[in-house]
C-alpha atoms as a PDB file:
ATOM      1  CA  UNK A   1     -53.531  12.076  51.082  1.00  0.00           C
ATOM      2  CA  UNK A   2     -55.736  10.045  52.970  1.00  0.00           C
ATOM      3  CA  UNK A   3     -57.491  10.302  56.488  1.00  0.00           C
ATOM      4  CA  UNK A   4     -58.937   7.648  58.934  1.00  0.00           C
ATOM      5  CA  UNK A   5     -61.205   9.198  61.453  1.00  0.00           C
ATOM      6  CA  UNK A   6     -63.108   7.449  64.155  1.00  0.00           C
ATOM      7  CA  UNK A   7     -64.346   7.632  67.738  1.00  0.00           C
ATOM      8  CA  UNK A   8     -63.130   6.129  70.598  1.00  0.00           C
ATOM      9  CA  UNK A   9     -63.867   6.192  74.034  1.00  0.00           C
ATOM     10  CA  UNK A  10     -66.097   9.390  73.075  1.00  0.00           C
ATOM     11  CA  UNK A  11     -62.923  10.996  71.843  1.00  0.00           C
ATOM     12  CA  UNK A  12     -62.215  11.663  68.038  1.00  0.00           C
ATOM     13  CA  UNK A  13     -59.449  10.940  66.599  1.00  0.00           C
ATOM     14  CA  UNK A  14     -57.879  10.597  63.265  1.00  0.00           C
ATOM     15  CA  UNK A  15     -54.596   9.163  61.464  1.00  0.00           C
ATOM     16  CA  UNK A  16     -52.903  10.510  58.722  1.00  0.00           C
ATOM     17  CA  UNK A  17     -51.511   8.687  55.221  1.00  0.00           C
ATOM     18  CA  UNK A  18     -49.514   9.660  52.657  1.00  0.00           C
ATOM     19  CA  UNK A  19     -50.993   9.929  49.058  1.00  0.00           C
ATOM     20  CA  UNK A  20     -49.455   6.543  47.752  1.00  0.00           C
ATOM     21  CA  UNK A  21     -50.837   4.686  50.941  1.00  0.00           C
ATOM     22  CA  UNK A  22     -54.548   3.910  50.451  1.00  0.00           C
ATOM     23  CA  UNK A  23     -53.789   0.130  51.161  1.00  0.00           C
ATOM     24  CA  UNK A  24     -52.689   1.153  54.499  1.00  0.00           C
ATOM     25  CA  UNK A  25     -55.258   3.421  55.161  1.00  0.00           C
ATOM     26  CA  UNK A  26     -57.715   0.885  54.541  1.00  0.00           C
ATOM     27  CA  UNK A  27     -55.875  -1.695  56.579  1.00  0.00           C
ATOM     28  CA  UNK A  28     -56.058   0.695  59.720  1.00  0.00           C
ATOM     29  CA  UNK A  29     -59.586   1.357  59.096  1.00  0.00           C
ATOM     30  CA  UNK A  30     -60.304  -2.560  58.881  1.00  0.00           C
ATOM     31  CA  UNK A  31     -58.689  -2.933  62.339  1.00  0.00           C
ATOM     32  CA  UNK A  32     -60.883  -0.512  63.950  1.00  0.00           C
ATOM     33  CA  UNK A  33     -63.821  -1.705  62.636  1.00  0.00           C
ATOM     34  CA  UNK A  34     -62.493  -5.153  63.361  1.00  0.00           C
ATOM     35  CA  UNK A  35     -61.849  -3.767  67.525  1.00  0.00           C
ATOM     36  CA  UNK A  36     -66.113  -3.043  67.163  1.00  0.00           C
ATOM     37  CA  UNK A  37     -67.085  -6.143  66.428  1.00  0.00           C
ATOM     38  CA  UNK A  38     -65.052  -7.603  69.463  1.00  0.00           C
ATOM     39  CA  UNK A  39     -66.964  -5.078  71.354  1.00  0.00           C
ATOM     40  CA  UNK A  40     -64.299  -2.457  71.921  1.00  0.00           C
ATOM     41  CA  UNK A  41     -65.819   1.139  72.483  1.00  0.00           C
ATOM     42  CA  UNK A  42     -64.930   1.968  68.529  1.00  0.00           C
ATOM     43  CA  UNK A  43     -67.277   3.542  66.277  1.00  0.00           C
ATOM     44  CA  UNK A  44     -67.801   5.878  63.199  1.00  0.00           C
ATOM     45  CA  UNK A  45     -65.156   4.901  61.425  1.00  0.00           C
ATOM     46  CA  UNK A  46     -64.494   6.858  58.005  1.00  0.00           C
ATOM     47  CA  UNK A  47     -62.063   7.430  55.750  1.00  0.00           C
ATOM     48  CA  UNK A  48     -61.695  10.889  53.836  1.00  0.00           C
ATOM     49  CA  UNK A  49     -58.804  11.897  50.992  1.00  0.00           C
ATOM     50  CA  UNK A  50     -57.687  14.627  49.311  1.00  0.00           C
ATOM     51  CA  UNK A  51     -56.164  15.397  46.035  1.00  0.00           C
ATOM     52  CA  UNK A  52     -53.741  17.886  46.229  1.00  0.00           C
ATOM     53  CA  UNK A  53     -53.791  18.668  42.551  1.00  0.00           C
ATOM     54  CA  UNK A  54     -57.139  19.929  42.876  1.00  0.00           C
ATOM     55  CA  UNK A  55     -57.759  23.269  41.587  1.00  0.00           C
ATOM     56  CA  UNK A  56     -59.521  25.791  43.186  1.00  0.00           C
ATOM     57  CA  UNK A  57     -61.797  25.077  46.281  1.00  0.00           C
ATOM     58  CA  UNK A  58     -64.575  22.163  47.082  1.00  0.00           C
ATOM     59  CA  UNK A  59     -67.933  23.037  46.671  1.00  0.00           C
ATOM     60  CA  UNK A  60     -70.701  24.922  44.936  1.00  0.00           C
ATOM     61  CA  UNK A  61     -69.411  28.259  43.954  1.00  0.00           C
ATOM     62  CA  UNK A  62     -71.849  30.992  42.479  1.00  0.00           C
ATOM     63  CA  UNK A  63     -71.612  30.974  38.383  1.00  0.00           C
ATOM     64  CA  UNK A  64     -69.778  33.249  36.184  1.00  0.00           C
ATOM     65  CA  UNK A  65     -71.642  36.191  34.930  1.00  0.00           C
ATOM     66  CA  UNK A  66     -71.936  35.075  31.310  1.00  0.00           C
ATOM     67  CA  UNK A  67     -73.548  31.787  32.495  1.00  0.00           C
ATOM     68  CA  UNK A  68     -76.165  30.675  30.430  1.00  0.00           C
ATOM     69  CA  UNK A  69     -78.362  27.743  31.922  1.00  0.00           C
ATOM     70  CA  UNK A  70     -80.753  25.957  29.575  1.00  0.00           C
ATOM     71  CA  UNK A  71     -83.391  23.566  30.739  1.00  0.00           C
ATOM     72  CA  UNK A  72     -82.757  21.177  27.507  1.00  0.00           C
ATOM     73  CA  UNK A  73     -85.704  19.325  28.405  1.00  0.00           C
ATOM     74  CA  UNK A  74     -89.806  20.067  28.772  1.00  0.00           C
ATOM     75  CA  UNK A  75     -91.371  19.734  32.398  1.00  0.00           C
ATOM     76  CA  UNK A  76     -93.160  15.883  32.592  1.00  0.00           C
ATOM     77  CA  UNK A  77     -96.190  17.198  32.908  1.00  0.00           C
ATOM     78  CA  UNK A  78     -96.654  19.248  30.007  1.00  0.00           C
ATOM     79  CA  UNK A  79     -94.906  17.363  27.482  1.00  0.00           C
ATOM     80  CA  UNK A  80     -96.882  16.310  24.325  1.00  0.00           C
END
Protein backbone atom coordinates (compact mmCIF):
# COMPACT_ATOMS: atom_id res chain seq x y z
CA UNK A 1 0.00 0.00 0.00
CA UNK A 2 1.08 3.31 -0.68
CA UNK A 3 0.90 6.77 1.19
CA UNK A 4 1.07 10.46 -0.04
CA UNK A 5 1.77 12.80 2.77
CA UNK A 6 2.18 16.51 2.56
CA UNK A 7 1.52 19.84 4.26
CA UNK A 8 -0.88 22.24 3.61
CA UNK A 9 -1.91 25.28 5.04
CA UNK A 10 0.39 24.14 8.12
CA UNK A 11 -1.84 21.12 8.42
CA UNK A 12 -0.64 17.49 7.54
CA UNK A 13 -2.33 15.45 5.74
CA UNK A 14 -2.07 12.25 3.90
CA UNK A 15 -4.01 9.99 1.21
CA UNK A 16 -4.20 6.51 1.09
CA UNK A 17 -3.65 3.86 -2.11
CA UNK A 18 -4.18 0.55 -2.58
CA UNK A 19 -1.16 -1.82 -3.24
CA UNK A 20 -1.74 -2.11 -7.13
CA UNK A 21 -2.02 1.81 -7.39
CA UNK A 22 1.49 3.33 -7.40
CA UNK A 23 0.62 5.15 -10.77
CA UNK A 24 -2.00 6.93 -8.93
CA UNK A 25 -0.16 7.62 -6.04
CA UNK A 26 2.38 9.23 -8.00
CA UNK A 27 -0.12 11.15 -10.06
CA UNK A 28 -1.57 12.75 -6.75
CA UNK A 29 1.79 13.49 -5.55
CA UNK A 30 2.66 15.25 -9.01
CA UNK A 31 -0.42 17.49 -8.52
CA UNK A 32 0.63 18.71 -5.26
CA UNK A 33 3.88 19.41 -6.12
CA UNK A 34 2.49 20.86 -9.30
CA UNK A 35 -0.15 23.35 -6.74
CA UNK A 36 3.73 24.58 -5.23
CA UNK A 37 5.05 25.70 -8.07
CA UNK A 38 1.85 27.87 -8.81
CA UNK A 39 2.51 29.15 -5.42
CA UNK A 40 -0.19 27.38 -3.46
CA UNK A 41 0.74 26.98 0.36
CA UNK A 42 1.85 23.08 -0.47
CA UNK A 43 4.93 21.63 0.72
CA UNK A 44 6.80 18.41 1.89
CA UNK A 45 5.39 16.26 -0.23
CA UNK A 46 6.40 12.42 0.21
CA UNK A 47 5.35 9.33 -0.62
CA UNK A 48 5.84 6.20 1.77
CA UNK A 49 4.66 2.26 1.03
CA UNK A 50 4.40 -0.70 2.66
CA UNK A 51 4.63 -4.30 1.87
CA UNK A 52 2.33 -6.22 3.64
CA UNK A 53 4.13 -9.47 3.08
CA UNK A 54 6.85 -8.30 5.11
CA UNK A 55 7.90 -10.46 7.84
CA UNK A 56 8.57 -9.47 11.10
CA UNK A 57 9.08 -5.72 12.05
CA UNK A 58 11.22 -2.67 10.33
CA UNK A 59 14.32 -1.93 11.75
CA UNK A 60 17.51 -2.92 13.50
CA UNK A 61 16.74 -5.65 15.89
CA UNK A 62 19.49 -6.92 18.43
CA UNK A 63 21.27 -10.30 16.93
CA UNK A 64 20.66 -13.80 17.81
CA UNK A 65 22.79 -15.23 20.48
CA UNK A 66 24.84 -17.54 18.27
CA UNK A 67 25.79 -14.53 16.07
CA UNK A 68 29.12 -14.60 14.95
CA UNK A 69 30.42 -11.24 13.31
CA UNK A 70 33.72 -11.36 11.42
CA UNK A 71 35.54 -8.30 10.27
CA UNK A 72 36.65 -10.17 6.82
CA UNK A 73 38.85 -7.41 6.14
CA UNK A 74 42.23 -5.67 7.89
CA UNK A 75 41.85 -1.95 9.21
CA UNK A 76 43.45 0.58 6.19
CA UNK A 77 45.90 1.58 8.20
CA UNK A 78 47.64 -1.40 9.16
CA UNK A 79 47.41 -3.39 6.16
CA UNK A 80 50.70 -4.64 4.56
Amino acid sequence: MYRVFWIESDSARSEAFPADALAAALACAEGLRARRRRGEAVSFVTIASEDPGQVGESGAADPRADYDWVKRRPHPRRRG
